[in-house]
ModelCIF file with pLDDT and N, C-alpha, C, O atoms, coordinates in Angstrom:
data_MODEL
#
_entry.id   MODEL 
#
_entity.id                         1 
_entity.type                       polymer 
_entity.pdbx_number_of_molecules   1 
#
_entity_poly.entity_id                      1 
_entity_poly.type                           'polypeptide(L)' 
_entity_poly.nstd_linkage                   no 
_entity_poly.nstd_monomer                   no 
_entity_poly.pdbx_seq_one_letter_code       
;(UNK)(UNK)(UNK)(UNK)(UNK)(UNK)(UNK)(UNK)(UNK)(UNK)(UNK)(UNK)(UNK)(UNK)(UNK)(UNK)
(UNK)(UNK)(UNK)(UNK)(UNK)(UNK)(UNK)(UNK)(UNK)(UNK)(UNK)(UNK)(UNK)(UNK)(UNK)(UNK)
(UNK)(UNK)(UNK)(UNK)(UNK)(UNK)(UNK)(UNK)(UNK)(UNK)(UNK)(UNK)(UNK)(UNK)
;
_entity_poly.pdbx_seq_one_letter_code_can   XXXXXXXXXXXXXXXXXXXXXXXXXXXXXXXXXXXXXXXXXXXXXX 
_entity_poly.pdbx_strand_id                 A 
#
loop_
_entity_poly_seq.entity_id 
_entity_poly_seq.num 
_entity_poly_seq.mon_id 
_entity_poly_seq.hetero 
1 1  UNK n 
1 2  UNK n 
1 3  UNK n 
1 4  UNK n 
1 5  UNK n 
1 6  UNK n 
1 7  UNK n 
1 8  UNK n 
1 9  UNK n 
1 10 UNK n 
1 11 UNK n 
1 12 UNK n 
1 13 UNK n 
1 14 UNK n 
1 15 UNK n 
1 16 UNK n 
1 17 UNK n 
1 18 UNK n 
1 19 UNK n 
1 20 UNK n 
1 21 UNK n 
1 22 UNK n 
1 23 UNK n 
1 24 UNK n 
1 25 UNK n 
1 26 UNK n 
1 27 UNK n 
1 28 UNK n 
1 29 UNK n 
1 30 UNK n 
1 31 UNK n 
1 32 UNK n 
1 33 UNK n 
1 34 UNK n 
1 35 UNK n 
1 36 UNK n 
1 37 UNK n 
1 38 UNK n 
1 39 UNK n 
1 40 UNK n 
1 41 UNK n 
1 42 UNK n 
1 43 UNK n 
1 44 UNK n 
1 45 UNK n 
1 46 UNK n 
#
_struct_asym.id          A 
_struct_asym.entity_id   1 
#
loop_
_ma_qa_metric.id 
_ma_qa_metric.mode 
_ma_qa_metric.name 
_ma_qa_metric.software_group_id 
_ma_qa_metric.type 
1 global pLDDT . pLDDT 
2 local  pLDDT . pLDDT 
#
_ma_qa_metric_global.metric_id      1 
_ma_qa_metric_global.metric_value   95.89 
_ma_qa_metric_global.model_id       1 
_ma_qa_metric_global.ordinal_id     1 
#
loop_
_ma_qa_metric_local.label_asym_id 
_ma_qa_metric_local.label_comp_id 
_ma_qa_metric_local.label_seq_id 
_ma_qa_metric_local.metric_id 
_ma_qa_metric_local.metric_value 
_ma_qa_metric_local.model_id 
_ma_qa_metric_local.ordinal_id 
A UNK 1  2 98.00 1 1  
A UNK 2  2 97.00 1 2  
A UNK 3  2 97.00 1 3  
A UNK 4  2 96.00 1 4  
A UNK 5  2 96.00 1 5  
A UNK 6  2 95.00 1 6  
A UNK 7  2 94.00 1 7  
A UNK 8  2 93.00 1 8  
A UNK 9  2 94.00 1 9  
A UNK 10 2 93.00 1 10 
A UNK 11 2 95.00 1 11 
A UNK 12 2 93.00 1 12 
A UNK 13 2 92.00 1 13 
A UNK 14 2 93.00 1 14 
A UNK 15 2 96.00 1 15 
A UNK 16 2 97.00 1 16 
A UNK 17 2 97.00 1 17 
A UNK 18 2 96.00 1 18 
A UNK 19 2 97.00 1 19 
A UNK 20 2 98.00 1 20 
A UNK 21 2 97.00 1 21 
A UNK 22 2 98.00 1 22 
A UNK 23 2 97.00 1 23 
A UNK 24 2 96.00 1 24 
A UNK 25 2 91.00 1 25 
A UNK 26 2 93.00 1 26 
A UNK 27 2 93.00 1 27 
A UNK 28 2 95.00 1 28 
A UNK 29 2 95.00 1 29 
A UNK 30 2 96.00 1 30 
A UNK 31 2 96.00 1 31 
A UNK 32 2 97.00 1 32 
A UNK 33 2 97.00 1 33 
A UNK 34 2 98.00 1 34 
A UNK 35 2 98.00 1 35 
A UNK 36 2 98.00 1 36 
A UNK 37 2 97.00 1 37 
A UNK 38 2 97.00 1 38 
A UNK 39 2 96.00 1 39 
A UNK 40 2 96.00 1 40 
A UNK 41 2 97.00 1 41 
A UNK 42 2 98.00 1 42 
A UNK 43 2 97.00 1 43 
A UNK 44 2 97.00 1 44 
A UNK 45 2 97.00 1 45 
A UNK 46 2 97.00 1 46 
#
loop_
_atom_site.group_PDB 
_atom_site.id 
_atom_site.type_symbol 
_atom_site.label_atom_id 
_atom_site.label_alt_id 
_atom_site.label_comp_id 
_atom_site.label_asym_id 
_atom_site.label_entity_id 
_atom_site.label_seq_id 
_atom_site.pdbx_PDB_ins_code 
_atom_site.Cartn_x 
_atom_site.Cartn_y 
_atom_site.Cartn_z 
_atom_site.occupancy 
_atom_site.B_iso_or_equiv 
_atom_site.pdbx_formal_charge 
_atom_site.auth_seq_id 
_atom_site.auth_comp_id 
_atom_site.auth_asym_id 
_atom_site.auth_atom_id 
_atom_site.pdbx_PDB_model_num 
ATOM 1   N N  . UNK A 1 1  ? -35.687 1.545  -25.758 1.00 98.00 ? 1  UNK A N  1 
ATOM 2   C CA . UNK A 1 1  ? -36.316 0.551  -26.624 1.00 98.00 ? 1  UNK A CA 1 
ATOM 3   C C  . UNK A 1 1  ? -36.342 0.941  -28.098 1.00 98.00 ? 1  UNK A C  1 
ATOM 4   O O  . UNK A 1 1  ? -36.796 0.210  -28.979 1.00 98.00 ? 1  UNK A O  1 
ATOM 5   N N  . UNK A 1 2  ? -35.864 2.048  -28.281 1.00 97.00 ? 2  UNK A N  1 
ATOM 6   C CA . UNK A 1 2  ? -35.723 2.272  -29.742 1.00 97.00 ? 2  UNK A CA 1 
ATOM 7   C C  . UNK A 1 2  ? -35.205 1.673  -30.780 1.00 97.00 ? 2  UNK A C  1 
ATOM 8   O O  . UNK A 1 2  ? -34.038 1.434  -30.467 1.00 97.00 ? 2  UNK A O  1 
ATOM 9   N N  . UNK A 1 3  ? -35.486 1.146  -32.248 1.00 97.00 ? 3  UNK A N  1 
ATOM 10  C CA . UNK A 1 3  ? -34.586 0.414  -33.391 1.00 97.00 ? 3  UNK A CA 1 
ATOM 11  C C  . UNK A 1 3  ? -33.808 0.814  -33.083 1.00 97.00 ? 3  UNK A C  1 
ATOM 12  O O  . UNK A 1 3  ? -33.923 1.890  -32.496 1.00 97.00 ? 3  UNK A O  1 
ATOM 13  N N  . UNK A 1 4  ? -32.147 0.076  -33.312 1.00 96.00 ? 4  UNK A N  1 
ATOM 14  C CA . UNK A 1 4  ? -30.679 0.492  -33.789 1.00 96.00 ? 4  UNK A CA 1 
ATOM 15  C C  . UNK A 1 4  ? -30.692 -0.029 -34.796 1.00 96.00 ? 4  UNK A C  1 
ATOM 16  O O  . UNK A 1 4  ? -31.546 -0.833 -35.169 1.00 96.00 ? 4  UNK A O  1 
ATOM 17  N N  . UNK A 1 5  ? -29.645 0.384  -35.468 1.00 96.00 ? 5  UNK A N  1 
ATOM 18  C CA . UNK A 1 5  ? -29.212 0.010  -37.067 1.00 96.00 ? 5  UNK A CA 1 
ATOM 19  C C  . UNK A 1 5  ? -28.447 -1.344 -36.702 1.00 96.00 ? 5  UNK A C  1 
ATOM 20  O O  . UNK A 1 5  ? -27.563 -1.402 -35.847 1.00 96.00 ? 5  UNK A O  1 
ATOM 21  N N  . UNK A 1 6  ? -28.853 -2.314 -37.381 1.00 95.00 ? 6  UNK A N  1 
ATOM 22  C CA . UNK A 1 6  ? -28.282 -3.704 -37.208 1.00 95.00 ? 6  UNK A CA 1 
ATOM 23  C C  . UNK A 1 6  ? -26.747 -3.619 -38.406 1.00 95.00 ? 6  UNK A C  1 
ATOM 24  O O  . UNK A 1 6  ? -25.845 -4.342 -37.982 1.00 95.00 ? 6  UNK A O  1 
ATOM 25  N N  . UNK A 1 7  ? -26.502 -3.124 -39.302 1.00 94.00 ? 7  UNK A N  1 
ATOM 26  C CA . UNK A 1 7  ? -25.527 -3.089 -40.512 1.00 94.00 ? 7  UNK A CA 1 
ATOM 27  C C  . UNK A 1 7  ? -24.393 -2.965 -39.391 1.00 94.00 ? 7  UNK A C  1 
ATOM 28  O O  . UNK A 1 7  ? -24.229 -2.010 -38.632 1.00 94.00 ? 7  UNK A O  1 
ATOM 29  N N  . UNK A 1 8  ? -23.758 -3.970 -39.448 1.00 93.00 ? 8  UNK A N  1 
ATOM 30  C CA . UNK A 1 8  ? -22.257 -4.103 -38.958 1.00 93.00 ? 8  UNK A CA 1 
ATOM 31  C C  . UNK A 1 8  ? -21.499 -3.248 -39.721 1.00 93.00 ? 8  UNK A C  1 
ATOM 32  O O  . UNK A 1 8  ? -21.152 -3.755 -40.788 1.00 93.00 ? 8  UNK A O  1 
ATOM 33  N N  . UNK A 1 9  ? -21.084 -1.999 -39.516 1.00 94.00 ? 9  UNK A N  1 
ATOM 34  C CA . UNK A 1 9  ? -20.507 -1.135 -39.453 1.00 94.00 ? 9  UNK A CA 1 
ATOM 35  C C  . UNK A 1 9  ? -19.691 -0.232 -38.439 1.00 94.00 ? 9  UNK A C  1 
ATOM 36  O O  . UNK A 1 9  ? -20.107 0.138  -37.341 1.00 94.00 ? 9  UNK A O  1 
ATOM 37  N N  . UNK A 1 10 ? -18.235 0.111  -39.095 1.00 93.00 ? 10 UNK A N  1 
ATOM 38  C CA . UNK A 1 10 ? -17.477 1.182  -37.623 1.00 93.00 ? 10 UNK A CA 1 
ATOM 39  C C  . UNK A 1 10 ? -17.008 2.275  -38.722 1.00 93.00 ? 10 UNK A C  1 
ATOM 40  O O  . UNK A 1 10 ? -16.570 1.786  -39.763 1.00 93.00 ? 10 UNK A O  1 
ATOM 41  N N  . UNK A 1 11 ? -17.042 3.789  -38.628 1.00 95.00 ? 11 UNK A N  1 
ATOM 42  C CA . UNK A 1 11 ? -16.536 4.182  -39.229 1.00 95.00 ? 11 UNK A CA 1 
ATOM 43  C C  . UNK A 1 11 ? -15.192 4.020  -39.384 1.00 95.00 ? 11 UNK A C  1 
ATOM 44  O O  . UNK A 1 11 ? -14.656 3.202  -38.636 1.00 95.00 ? 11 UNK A O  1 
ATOM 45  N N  . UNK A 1 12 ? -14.232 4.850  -40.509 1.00 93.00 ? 12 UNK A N  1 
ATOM 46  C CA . UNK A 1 12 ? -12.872 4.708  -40.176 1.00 93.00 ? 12 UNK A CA 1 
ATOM 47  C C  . UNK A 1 12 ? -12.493 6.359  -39.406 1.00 93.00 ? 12 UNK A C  1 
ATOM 48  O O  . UNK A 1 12 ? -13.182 7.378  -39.361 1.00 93.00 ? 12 UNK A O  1 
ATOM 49  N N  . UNK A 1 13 ? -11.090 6.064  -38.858 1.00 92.00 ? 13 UNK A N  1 
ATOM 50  C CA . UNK A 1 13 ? -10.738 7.329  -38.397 1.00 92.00 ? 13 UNK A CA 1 
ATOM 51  C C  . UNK A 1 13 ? -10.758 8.736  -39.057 1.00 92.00 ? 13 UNK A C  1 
ATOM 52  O O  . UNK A 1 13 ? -10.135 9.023  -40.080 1.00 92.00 ? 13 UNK A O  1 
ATOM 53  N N  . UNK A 1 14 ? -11.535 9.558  -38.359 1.00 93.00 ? 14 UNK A N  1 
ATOM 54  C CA . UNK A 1 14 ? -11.590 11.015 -39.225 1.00 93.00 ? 14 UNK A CA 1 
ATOM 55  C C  . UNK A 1 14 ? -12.884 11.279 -40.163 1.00 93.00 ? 14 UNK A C  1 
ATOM 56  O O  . UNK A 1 14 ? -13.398 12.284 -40.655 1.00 93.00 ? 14 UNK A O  1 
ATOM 57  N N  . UNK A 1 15 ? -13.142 9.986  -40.172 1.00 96.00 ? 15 UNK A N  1 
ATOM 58  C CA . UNK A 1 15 ? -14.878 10.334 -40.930 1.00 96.00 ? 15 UNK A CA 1 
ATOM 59  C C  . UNK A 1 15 ? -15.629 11.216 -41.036 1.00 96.00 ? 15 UNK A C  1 
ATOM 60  O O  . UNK A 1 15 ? -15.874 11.511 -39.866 1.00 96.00 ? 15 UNK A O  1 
ATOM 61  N N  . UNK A 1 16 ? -16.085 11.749 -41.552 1.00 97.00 ? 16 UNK A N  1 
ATOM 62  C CA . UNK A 1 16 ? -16.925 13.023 -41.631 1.00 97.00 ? 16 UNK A CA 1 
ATOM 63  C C  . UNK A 1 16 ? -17.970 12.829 -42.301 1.00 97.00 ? 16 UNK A C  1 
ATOM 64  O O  . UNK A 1 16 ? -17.924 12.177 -43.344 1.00 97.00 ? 16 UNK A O  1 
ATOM 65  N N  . UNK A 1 17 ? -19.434 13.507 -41.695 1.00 97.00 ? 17 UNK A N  1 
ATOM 66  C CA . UNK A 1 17 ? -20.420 13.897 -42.337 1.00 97.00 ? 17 UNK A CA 1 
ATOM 67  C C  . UNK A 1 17 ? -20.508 14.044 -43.459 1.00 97.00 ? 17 UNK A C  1 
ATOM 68  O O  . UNK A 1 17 ? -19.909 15.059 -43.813 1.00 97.00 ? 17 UNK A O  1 
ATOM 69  N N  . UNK A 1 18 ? -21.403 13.036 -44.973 1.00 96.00 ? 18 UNK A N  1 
ATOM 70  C CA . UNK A 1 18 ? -21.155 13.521 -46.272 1.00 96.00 ? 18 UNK A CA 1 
ATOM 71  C C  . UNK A 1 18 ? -22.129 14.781 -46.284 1.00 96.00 ? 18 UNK A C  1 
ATOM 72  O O  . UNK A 1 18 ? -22.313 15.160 -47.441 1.00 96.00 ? 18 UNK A O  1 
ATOM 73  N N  . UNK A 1 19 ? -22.740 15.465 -45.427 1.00 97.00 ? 19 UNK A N  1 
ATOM 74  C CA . UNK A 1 19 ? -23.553 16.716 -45.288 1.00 97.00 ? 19 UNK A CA 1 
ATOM 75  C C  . UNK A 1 19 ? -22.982 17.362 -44.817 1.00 97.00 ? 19 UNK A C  1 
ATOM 76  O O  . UNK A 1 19 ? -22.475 18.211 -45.550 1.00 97.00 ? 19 UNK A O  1 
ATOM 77  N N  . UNK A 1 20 ? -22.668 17.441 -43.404 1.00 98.00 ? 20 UNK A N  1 
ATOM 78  C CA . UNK A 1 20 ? -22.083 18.895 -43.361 1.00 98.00 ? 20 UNK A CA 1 
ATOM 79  C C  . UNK A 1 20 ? -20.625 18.853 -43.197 1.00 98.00 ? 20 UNK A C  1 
ATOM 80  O O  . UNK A 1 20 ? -19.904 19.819 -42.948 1.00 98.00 ? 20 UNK A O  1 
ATOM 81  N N  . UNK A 1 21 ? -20.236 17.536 -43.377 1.00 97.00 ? 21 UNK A N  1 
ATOM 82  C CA . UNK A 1 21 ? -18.423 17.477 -43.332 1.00 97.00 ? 21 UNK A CA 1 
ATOM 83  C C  . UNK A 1 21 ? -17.820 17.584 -41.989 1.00 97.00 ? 21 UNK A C  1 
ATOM 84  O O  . UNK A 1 21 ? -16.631 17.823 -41.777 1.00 97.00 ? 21 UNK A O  1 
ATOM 85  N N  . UNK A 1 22 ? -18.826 17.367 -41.005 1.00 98.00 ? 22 UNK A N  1 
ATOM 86  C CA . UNK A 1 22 ? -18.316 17.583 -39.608 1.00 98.00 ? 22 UNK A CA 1 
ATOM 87  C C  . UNK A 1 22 ? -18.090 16.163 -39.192 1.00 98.00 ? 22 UNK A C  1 
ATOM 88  O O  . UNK A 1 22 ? -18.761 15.243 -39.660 1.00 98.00 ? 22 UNK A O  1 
ATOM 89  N N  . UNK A 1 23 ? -16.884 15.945 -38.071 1.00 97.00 ? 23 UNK A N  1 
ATOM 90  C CA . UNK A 1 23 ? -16.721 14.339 -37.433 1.00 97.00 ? 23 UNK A CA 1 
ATOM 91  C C  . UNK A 1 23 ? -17.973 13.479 -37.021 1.00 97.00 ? 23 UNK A C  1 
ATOM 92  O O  . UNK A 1 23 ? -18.630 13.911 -36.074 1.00 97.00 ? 23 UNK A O  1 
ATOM 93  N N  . UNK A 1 24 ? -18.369 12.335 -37.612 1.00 96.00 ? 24 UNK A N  1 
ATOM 94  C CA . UNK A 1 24 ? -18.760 11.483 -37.189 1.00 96.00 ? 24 UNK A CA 1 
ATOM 95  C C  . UNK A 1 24 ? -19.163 11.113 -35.979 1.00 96.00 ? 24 UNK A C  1 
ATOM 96  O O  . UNK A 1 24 ? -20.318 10.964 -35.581 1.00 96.00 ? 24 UNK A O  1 
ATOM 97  N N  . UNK A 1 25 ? -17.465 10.873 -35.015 1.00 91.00 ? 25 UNK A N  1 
ATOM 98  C CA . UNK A 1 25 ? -17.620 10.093 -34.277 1.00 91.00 ? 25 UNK A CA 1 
ATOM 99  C C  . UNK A 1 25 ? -17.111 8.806  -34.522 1.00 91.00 ? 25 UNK A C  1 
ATOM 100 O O  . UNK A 1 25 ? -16.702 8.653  -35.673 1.00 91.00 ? 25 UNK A O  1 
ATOM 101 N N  . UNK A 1 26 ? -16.963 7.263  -33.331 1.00 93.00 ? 26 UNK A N  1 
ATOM 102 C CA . UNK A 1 26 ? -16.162 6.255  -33.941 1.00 93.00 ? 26 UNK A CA 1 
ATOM 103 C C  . UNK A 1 26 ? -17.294 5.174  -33.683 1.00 93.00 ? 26 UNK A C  1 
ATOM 104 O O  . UNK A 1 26 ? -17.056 4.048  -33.245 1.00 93.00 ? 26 UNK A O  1 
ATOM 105 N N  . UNK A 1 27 ? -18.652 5.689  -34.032 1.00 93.00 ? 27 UNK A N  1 
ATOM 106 C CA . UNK A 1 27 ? -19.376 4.673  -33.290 1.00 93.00 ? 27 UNK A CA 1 
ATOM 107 C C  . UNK A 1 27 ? -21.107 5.129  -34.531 1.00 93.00 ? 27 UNK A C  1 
ATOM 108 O O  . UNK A 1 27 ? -21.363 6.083  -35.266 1.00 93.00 ? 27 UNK A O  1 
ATOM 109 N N  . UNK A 1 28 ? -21.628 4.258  -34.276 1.00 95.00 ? 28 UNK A N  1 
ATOM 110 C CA . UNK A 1 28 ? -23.008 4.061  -34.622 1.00 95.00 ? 28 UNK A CA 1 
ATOM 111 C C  . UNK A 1 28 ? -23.788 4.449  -33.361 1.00 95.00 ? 28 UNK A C  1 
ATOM 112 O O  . UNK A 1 28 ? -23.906 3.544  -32.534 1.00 95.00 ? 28 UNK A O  1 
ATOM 113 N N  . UNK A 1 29 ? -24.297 5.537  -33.089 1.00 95.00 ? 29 UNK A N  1 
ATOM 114 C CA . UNK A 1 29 ? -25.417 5.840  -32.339 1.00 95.00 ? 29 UNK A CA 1 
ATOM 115 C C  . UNK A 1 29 ? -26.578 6.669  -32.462 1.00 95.00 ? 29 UNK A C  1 
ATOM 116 O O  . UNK A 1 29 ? -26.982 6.729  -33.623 1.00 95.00 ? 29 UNK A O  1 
ATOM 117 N N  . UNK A 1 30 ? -27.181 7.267  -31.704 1.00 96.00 ? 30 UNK A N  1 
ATOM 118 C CA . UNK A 1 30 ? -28.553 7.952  -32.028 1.00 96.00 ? 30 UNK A CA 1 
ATOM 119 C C  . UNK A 1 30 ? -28.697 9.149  -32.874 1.00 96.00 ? 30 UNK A C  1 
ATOM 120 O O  . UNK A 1 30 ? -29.650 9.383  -33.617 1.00 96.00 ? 30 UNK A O  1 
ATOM 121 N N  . UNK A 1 31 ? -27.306 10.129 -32.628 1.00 96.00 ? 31 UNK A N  1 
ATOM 122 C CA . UNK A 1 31 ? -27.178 10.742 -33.924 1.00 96.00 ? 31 UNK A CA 1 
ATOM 123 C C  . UNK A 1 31 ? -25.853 10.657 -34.818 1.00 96.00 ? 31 UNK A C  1 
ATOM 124 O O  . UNK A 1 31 ? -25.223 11.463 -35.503 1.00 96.00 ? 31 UNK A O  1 
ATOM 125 N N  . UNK A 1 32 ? -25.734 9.379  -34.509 1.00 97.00 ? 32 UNK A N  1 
ATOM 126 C CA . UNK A 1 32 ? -24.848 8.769  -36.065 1.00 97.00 ? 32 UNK A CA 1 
ATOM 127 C C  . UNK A 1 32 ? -25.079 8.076  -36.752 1.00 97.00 ? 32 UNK A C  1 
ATOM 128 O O  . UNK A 1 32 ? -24.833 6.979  -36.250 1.00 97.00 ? 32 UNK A O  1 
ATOM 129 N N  . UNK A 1 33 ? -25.566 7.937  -38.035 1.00 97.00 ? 33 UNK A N  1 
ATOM 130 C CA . UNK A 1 33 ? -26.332 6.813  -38.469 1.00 97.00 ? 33 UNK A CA 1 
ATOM 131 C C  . UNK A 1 33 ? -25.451 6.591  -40.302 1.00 97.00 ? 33 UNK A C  1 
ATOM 132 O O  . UNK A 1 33 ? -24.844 7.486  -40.890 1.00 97.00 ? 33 UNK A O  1 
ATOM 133 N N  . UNK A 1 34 ? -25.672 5.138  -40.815 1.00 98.00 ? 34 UNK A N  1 
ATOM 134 C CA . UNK A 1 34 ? -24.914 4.735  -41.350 1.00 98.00 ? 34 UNK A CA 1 
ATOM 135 C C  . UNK A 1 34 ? -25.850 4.103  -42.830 1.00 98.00 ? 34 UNK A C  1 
ATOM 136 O O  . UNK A 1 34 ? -26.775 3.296  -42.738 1.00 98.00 ? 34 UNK A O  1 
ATOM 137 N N  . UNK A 1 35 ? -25.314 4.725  -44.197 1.00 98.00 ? 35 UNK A N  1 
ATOM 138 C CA . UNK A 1 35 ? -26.191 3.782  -45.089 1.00 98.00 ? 35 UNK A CA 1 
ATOM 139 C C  . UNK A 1 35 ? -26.269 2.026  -44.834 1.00 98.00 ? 35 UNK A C  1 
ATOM 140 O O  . UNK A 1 35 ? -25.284 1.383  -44.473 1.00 98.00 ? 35 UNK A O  1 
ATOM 141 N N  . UNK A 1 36 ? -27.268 1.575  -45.028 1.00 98.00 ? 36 UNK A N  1 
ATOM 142 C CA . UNK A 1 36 ? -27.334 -0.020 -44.931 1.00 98.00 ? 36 UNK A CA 1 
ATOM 143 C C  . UNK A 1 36 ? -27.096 -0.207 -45.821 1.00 98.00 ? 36 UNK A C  1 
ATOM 144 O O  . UNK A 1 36 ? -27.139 -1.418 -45.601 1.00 98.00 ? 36 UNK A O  1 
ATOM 145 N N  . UNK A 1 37 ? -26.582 -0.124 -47.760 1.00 97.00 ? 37 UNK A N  1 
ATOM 146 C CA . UNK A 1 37 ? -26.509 -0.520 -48.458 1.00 97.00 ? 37 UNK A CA 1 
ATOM 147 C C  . UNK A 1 37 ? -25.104 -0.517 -48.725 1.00 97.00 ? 37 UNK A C  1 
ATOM 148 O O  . UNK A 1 37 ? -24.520 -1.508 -49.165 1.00 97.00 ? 37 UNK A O  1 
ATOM 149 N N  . UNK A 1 38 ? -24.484 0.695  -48.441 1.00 97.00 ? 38 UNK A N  1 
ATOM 150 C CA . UNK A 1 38 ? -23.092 0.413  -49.260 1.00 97.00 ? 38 UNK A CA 1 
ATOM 151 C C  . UNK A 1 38 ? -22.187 0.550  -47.680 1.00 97.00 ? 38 UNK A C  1 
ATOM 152 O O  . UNK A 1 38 ? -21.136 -0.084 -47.598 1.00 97.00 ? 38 UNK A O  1 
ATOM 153 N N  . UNK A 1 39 ? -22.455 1.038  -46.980 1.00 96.00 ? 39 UNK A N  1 
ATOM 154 C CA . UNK A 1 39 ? -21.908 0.722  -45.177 1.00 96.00 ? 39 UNK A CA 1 
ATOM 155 C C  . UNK A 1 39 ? -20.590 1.671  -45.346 1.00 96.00 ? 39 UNK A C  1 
ATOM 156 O O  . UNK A 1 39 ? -19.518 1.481  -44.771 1.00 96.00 ? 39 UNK A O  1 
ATOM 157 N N  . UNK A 1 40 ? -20.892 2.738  -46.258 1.00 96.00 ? 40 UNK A N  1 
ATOM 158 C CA . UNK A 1 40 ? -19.442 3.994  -46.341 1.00 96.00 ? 40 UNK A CA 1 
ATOM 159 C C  . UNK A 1 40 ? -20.131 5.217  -45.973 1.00 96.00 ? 40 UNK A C  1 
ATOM 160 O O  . UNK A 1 40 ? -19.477 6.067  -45.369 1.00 96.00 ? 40 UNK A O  1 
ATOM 161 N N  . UNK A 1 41 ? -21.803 5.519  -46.344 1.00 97.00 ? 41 UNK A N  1 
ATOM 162 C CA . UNK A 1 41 ? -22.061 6.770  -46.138 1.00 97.00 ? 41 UNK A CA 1 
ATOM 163 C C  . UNK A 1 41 ? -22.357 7.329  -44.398 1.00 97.00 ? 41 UNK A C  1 
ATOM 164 O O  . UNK A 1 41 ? -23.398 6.924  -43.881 1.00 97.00 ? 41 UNK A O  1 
ATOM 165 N N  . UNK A 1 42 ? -21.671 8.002  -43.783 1.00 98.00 ? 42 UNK A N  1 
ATOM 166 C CA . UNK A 1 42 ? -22.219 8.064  -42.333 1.00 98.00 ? 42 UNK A CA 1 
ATOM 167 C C  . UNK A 1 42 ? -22.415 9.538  -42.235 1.00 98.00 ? 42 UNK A C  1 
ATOM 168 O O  . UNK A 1 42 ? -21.524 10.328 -42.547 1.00 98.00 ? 42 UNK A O  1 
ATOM 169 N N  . UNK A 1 43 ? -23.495 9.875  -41.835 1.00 97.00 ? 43 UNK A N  1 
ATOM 170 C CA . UNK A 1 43 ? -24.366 11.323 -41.689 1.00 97.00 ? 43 UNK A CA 1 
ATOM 171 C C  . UNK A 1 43 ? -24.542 11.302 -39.927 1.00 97.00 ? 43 UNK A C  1 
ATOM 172 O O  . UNK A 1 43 ? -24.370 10.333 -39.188 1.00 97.00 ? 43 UNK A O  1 
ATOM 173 N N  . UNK A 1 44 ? -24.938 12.705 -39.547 1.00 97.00 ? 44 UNK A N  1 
ATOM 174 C CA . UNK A 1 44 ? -25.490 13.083 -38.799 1.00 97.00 ? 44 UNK A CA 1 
ATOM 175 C C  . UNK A 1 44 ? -26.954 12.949 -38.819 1.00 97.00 ? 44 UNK A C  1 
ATOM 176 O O  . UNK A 1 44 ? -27.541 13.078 -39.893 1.00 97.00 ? 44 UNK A O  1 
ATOM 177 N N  . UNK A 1 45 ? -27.768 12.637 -37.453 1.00 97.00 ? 45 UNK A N  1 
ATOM 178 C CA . UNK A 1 45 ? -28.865 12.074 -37.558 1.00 97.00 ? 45 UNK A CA 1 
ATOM 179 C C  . UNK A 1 45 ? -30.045 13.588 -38.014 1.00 97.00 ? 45 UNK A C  1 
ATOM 180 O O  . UNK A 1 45 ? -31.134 13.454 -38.573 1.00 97.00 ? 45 UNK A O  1 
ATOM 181 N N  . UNK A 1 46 ? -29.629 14.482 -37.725 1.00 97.00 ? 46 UNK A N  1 
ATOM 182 C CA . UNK A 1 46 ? -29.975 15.930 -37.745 1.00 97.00 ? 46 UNK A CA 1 
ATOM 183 C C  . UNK A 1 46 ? -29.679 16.026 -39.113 1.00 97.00 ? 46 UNK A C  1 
ATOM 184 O O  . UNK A 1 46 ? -29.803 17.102 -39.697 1.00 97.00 ? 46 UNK A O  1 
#
């Protein structure tokens, strides 16, 4: 039952963490999370 991030967003291939520069992932989930404003920054939820 937890919020998800509603911002229609997918990363692109190879994405990386703007923190620690590590892969993403190709998906929006619990520890991938995505700025809502500009829908480019994707971090680790950690």
């Amino acid at each position: 039952h937890r919020p998800q991030q509603e911002v229609e967003a997918v990363p692109e291939e190879d994405t990386t963490c703007l923190i620690c520069m590590d892969p993403v992932g190709d998906r929006k989930s619990y520890t991938t999370m995505v700025c809502p404003a500009c829908k480019s920054a994707w971090f680790h939820r950690g």
